[in-house]
Protein backbone atom coordinates (compact mmCIF):
# COMPACT_ATOMS: atom_id res chain seq x y z
CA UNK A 1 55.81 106.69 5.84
CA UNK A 2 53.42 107.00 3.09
CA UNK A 3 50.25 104.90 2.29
CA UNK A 4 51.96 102.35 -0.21
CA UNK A 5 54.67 101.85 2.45
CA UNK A 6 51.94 101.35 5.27
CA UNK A 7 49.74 99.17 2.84
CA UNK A 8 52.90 96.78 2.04
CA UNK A 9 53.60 96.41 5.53
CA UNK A 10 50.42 95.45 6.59
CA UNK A 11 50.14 93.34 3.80
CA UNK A 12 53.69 91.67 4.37
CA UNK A 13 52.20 90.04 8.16
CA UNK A 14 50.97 86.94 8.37
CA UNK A 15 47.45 86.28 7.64
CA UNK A 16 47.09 89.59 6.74
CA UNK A 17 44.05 90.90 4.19
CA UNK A 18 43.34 94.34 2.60
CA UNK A 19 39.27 94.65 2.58
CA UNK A 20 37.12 97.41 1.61
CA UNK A 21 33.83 96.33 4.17
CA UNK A 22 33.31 100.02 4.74
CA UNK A 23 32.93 102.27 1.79
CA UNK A 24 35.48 102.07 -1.72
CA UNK A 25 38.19 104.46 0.75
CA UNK A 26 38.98 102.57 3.49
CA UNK A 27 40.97 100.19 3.19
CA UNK A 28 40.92 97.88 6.09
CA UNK A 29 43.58 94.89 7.39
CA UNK A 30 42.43 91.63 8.70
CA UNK A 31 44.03 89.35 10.61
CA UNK A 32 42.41 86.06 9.98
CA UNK A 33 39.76 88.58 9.89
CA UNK A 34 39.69 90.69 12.42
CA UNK A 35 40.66 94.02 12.04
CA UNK A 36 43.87 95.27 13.24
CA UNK A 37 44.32 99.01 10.76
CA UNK A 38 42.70 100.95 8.47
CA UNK A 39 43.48 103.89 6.46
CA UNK A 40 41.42 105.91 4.15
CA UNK A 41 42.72 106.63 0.41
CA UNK A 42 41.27 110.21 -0.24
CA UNK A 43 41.63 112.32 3.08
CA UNK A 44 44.67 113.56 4.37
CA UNK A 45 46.98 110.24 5.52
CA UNK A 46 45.69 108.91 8.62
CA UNK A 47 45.41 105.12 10.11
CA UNK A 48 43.80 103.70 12.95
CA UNK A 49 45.52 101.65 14.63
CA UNK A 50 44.20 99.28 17.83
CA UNK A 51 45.93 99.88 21.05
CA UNK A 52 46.52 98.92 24.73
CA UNK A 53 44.03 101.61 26.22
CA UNK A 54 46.74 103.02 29.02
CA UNK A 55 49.25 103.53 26.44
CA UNK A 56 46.41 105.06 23.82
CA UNK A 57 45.87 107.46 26.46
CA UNK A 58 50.03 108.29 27.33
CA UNK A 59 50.58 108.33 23.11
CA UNK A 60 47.24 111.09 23.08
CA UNK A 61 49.23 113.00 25.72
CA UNK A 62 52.66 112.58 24.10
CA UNK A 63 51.51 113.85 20.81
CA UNK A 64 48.32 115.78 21.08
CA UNK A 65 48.34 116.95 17.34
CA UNK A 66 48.84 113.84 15.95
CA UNK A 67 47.62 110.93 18.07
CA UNK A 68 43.33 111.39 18.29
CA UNK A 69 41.20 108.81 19.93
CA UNK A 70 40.06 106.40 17.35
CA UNK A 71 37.79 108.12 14.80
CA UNK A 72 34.48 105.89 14.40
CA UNK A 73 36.18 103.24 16.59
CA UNK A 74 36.02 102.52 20.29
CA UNK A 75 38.20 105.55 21.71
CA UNK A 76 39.33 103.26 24.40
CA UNK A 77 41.37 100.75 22.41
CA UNK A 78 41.51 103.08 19.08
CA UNK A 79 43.79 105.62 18.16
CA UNK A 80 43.95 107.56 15.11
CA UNK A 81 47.58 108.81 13.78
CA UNK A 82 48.07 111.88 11.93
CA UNK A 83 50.75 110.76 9.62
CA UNK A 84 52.75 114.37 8.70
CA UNK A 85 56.38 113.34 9.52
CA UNK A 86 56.38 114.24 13.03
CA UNK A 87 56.42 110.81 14.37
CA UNK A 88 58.92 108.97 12.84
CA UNK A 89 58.45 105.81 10.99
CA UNK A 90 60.26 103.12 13.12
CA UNK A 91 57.81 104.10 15.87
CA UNK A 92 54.71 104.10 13.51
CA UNK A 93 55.70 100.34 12.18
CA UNK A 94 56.21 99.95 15.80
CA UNK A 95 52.80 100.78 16.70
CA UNK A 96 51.16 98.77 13.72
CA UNK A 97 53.42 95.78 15.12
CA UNK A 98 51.47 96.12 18.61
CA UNK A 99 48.08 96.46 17.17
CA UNK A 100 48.55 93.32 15.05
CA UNK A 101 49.31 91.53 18.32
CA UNK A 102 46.68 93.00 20.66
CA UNK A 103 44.15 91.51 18.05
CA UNK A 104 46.38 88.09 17.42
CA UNK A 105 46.24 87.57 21.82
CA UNK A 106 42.19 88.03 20.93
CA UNK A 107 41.77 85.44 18.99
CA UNK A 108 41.22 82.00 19.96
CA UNK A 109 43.19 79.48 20.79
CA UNK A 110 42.85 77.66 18.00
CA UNK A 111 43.58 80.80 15.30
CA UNK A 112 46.24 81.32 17.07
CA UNK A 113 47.81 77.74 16.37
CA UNK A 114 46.95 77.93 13.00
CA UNK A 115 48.66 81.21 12.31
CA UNK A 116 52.19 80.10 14.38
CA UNK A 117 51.50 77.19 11.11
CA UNK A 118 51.77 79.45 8.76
């Protein structure tokens, strides 16, 4: 996976913005704004990604060099992912799939309704 590939999946969800609320490098993903990923454009290629805190913890153990606890994020529910081909990509869309639903069960009820509309 490479940053155009993770941009037009996150873009290709429902609901689904690119924002730049941080600084002109991060690009962040909304949905119906709230954020779900976020990469930066300039470092090396890593994304954030929100995530069940047991399973953050088992992925951290799994893959020490590549899964971190969520840089600048709550390092409960955050994990940061070291994309360098190591983890391979159907697990990575995988894991962007999960934290796109952890934030969609968040929402309210009635967000929630309006995005099954969509």
């Amino acid at each position: 996976m490479n940053i155009e590939e993770f941009r037009n999946y996150c873009l290709g969800k429902r609901a689904v913005t690119e924002e730049l609320p941080f600084d002109e490098t991060t690009l962040v993903y909304k949905v119906l704004g709230k954020m779900f990923a976020l990469t930066d454009t300039e470092d090396e290629f890593k994304i954030a990604l929100k995530c069940d805190p047991e399973k953050a913890l088992a992925l951290r153990e799994q893959y020490p060099k590549t899964v971190l606890p969520g840089y600048h994020l709550n390092k409960k529910h955050w994990n940061t992912i070291v994309v360098d081909g190591s983890i391979p990509d159907n697990m990575l869309y995988s894991w962007i799939d999960d934290s796109c639903e952890l934030v969609i069960k968040k929402l309210p009820k009635i967000k929630q309704a309006e995005l099954k509309s969509l």
